[in-house]
C-alpha atoms as a PDB file:
ATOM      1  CA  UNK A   1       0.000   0.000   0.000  1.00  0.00           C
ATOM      2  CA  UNK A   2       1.531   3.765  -0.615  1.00  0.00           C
ATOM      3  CA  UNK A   3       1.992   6.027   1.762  1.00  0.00           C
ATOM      4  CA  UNK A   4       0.043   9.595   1.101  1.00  0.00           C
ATOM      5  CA  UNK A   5       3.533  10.861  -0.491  1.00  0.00           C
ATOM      6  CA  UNK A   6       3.301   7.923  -3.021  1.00  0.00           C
ATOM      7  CA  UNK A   7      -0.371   8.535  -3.707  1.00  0.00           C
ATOM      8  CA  UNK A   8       0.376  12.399  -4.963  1.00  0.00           C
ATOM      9  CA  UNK A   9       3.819  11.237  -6.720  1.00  0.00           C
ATOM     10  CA  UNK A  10       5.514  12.749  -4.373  1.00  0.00           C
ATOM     11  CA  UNK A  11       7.268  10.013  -2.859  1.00  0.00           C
ATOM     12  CA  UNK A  12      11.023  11.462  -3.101  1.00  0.00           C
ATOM     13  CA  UNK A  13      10.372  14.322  -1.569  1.00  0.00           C
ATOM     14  CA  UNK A  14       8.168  13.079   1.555  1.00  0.00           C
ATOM     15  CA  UNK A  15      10.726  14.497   4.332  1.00  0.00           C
ATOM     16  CA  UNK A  16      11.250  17.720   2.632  1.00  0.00           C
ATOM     17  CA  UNK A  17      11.544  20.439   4.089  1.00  0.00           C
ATOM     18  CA  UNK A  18      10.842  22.937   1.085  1.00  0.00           C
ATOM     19  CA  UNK A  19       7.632  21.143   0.070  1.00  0.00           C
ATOM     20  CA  UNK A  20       4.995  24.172   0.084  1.00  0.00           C
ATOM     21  CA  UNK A  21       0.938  23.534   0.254  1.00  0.00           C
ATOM     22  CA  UNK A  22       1.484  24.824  -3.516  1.00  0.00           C
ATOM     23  CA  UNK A  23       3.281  21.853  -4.847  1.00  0.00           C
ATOM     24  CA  UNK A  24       0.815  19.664  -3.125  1.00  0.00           C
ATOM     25  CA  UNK A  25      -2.137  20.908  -4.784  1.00  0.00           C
ATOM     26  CA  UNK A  26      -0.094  20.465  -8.235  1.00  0.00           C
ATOM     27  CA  UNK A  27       0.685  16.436  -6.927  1.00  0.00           C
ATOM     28  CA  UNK A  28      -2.880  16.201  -5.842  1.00  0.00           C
ATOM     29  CA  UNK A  29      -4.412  17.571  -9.499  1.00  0.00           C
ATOM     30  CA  UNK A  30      -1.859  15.666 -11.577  1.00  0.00           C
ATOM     31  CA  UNK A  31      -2.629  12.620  -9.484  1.00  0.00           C
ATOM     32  CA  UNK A  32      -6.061  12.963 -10.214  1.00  0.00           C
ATOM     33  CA  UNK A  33      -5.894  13.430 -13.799  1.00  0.00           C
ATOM     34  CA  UNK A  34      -3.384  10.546 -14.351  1.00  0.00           C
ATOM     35  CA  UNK A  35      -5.543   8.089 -12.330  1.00  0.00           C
ATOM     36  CA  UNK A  36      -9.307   9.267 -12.494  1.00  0.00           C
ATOM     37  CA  UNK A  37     -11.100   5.921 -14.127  1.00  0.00           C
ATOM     38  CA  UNK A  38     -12.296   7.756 -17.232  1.00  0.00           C
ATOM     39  CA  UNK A  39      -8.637   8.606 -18.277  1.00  0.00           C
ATOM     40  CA  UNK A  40      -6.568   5.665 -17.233  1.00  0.00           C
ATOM     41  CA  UNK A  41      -4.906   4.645 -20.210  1.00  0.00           C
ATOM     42  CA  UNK A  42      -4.145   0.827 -19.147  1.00  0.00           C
ATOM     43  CA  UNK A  43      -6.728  -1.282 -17.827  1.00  0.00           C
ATOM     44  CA  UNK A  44      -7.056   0.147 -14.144  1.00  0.00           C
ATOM     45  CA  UNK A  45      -6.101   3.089 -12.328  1.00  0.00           C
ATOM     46  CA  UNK A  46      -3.157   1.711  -9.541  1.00  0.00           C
ATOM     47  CA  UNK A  47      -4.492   4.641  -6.898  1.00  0.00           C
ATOM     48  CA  UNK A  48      -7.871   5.467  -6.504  1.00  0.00           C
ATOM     49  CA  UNK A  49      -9.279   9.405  -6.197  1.00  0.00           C
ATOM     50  CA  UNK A  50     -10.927   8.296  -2.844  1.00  0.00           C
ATOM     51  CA  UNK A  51      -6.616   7.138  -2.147  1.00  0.00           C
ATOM     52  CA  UNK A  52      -5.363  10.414  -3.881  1.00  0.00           C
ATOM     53  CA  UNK A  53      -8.341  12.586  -1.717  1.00  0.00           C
ATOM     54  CA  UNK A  54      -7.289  11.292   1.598  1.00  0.00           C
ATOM     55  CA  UNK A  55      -3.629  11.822   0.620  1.00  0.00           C
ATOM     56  CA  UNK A  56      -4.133  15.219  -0.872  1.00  0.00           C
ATOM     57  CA  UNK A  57      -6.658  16.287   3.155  1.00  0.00           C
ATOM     58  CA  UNK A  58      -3.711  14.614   5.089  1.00  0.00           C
ATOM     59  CA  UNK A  59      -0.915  16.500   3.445  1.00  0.00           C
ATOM     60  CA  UNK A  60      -2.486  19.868   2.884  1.00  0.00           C
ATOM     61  CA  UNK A  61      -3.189  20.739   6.742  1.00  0.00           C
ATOM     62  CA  UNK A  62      -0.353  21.270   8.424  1.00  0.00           C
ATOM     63  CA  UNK A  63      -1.097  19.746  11.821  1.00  0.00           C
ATOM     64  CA  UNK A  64      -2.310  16.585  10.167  1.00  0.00           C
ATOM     65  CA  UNK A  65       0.738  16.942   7.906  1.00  0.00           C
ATOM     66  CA  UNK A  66       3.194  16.969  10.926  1.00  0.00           C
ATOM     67  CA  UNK A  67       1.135  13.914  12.711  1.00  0.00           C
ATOM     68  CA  UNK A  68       0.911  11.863   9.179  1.00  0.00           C
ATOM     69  CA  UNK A  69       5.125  12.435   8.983  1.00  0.00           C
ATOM     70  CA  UNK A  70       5.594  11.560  12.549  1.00  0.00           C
ATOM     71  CA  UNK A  71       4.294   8.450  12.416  1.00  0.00           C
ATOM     72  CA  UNK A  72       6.039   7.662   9.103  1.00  0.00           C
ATOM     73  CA  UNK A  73       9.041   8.261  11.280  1.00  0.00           C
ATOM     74  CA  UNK A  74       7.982   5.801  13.612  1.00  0.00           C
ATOM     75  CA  UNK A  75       6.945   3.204  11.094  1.00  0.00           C
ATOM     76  CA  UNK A  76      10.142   3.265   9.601  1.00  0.00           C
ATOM     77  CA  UNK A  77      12.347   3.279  13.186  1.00  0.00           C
ATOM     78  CA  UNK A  78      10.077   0.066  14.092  1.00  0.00           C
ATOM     79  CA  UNK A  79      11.032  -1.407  10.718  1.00  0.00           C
ATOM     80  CA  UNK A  80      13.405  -3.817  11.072  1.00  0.00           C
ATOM     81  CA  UNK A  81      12.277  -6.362   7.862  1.00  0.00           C
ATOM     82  CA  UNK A  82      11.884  -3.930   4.631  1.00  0.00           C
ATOM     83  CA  UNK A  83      14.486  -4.492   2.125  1.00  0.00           C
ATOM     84  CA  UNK A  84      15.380  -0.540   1.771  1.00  0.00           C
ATOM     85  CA  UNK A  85      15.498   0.848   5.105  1.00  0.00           C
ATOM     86  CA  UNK A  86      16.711  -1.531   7.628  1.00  0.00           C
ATOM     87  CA  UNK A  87      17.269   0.840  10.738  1.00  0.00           C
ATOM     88  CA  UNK A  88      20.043  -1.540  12.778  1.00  0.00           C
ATOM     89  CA  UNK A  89      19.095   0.487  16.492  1.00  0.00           C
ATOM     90  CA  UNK A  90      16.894   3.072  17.911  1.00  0.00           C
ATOM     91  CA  UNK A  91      18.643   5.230  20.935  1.00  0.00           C
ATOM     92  CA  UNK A  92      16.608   7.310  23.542  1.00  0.00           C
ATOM     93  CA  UNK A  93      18.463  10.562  24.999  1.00  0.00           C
ATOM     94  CA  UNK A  94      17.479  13.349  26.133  1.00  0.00           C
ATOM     95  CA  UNK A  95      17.837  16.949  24.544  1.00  0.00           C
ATOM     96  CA  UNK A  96      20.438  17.910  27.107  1.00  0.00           C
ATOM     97  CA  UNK A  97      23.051  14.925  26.127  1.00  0.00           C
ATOM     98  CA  UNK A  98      23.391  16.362  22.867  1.00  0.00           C
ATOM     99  CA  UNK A  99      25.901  18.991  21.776  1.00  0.00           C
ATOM    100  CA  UNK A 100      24.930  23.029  20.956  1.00  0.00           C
ATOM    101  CA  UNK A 101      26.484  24.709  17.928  1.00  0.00           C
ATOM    102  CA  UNK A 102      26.137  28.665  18.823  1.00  0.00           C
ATOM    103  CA  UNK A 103      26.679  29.116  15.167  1.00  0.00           C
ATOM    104  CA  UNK A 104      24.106  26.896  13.430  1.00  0.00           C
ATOM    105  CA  UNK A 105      21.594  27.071  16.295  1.00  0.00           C
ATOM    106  CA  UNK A 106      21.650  23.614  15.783  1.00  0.00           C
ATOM    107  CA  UNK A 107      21.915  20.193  18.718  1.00  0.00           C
ATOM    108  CA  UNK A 108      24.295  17.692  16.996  1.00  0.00           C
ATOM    109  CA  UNK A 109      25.391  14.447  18.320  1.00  0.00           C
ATOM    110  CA  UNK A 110      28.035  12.242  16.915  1.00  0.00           C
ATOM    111  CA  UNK A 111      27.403   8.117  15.696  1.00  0.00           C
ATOM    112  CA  UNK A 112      28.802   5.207  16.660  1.00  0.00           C
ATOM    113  CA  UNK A 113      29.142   5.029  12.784  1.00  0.00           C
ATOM    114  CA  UNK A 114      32.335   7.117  13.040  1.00  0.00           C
ATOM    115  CA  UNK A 115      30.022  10.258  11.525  1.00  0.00           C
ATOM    116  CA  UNK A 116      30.940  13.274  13.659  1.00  0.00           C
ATOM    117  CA  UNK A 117      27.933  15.117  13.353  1.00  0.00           C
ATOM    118  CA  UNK A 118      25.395  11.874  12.406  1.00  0.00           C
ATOM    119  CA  UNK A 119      22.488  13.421  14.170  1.00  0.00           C
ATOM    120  CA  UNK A 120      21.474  17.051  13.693  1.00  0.00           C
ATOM    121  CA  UNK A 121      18.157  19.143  14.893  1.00  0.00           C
ATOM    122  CA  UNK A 122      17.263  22.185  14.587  1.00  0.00           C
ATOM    123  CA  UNK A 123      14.820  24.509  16.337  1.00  0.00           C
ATOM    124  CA  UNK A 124      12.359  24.138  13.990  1.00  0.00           C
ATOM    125  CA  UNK A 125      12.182  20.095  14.008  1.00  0.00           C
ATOM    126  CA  UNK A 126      12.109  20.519  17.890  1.00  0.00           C
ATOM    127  CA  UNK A 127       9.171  22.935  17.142  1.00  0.00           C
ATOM    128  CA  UNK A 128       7.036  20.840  14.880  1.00  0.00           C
ATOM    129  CA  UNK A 129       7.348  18.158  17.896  1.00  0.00           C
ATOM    130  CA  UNK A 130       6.315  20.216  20.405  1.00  0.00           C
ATOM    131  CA  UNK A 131       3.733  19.111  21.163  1.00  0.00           C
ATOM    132  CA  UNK A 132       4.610  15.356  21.232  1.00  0.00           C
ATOM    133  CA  UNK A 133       8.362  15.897  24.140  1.00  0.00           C
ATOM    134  CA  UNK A 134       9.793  13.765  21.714  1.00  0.00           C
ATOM    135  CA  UNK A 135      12.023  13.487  18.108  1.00  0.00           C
ATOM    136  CA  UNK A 136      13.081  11.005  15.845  1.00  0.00           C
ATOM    137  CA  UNK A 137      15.974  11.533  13.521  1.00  0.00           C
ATOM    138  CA  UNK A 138      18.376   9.214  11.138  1.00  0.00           C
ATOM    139  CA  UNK A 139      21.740   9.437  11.331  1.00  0.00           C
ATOM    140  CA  UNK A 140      23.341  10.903   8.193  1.00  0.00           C
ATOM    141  CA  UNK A 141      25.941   8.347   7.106  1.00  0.00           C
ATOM    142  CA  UNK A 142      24.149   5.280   8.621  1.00  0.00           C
ATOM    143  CA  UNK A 143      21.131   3.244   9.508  1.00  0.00           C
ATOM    144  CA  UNK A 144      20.589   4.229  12.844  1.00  0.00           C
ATOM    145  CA  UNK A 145      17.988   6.262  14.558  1.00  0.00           C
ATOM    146  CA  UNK A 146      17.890   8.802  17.687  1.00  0.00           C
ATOM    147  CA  UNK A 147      14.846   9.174  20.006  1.00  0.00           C
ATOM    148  CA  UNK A 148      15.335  13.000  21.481  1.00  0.00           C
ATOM    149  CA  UNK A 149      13.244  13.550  24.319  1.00  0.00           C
ATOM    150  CA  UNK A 150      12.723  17.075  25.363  1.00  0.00           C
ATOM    151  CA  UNK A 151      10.246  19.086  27.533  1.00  0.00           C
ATOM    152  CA  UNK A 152       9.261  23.043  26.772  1.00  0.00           C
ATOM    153  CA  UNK A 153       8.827  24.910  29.469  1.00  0.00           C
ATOM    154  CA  UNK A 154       6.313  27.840  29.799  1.00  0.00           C
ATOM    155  CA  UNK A 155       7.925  30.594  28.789  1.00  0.00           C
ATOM    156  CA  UNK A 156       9.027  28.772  25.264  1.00  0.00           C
ATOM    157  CA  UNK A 157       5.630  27.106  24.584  1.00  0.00           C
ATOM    158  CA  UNK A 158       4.172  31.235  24.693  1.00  0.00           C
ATOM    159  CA  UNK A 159       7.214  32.193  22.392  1.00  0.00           C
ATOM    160  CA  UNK A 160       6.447  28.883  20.152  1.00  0.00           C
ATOM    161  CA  UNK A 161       2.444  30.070  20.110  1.00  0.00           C
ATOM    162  CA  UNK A 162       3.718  33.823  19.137  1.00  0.00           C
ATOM    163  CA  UNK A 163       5.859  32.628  16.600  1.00  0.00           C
ATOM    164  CA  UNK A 164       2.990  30.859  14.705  1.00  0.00           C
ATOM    165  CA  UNK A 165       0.485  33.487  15.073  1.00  0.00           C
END
């Protein structure tokens, strides 16, 4: 079964950053048209609009957007079978055990890999999983994956709310 990225063709980009609501509602229209019934040039449509619809409502709102990645994330972490990601280990730390780069703004933490900086985070991955206290993140020049656990106190979670209004 594809994932909502699949559905719209958009399966390379799925954790990109740079993917506006914009190119979304291109995926979702050229989905449509490639796979409605009527225009289907072979003998059946391998997504259905009903597949393409719920991809397109998932992916459009942002909150369900964030939710719909996050448990991608998960899937994949949990996934120890699949043939193209096999994720060989899944560590918990907290926030405070990584390393702070004044420069980038950005919490690093080296792999057992040998990859100095295998894990990175910034701000705004810590803010999409705000509400959730916790991140997961692959390590650039490996298979494994980090579980960052990390609490907001008050005074953030009012300069978090600010930010998006």
């Amino acid at each position: 079964m594809a994932n909502h990225y699949e559905a719209l063709g958009l399966g390379h980009r799925q954790f990109d950053g740079s993917l506006t609501a914009q190119d979304i509602k291109q995926a979702y229209r050229r989905a449509l048209l490639e796979h409605h019934p009527d225009k289907a040039q072979t003998g059946g449509a391998s997504q259905t609009v009903d597949s393409i619809t719920v991809a397109y409502k998932t992916l459009s709102d942002p909150d369900t957007k964030v939710d719909y990645d996050r448990e991608i994330r998960l899937q994949q972490a949990r996934n120890k079978g699949d043939d193209k990601i096999f994720h060989t280990g899944l560590d918990i730390v907290d926030l405070d055990d990584l390393d702070y780069d004044d420069e980038t703004g950005e919490w690093w933490r080296g792999c057992r890999c040998g990859q100095d900086r295998g894990f990175v985070i910034t701000e705004d991955e810590l803010e999409k999983e705000s509400r959730y206290g916790e991140l997961i993140t692959g390590c650039k020049g490996c298979s494994l994956w980090l579980k960052v656990l990390f609490g907001i106190e008050e005074d953030e979670e009012e300069d978090f709310k600010t930010a998006a209004e």
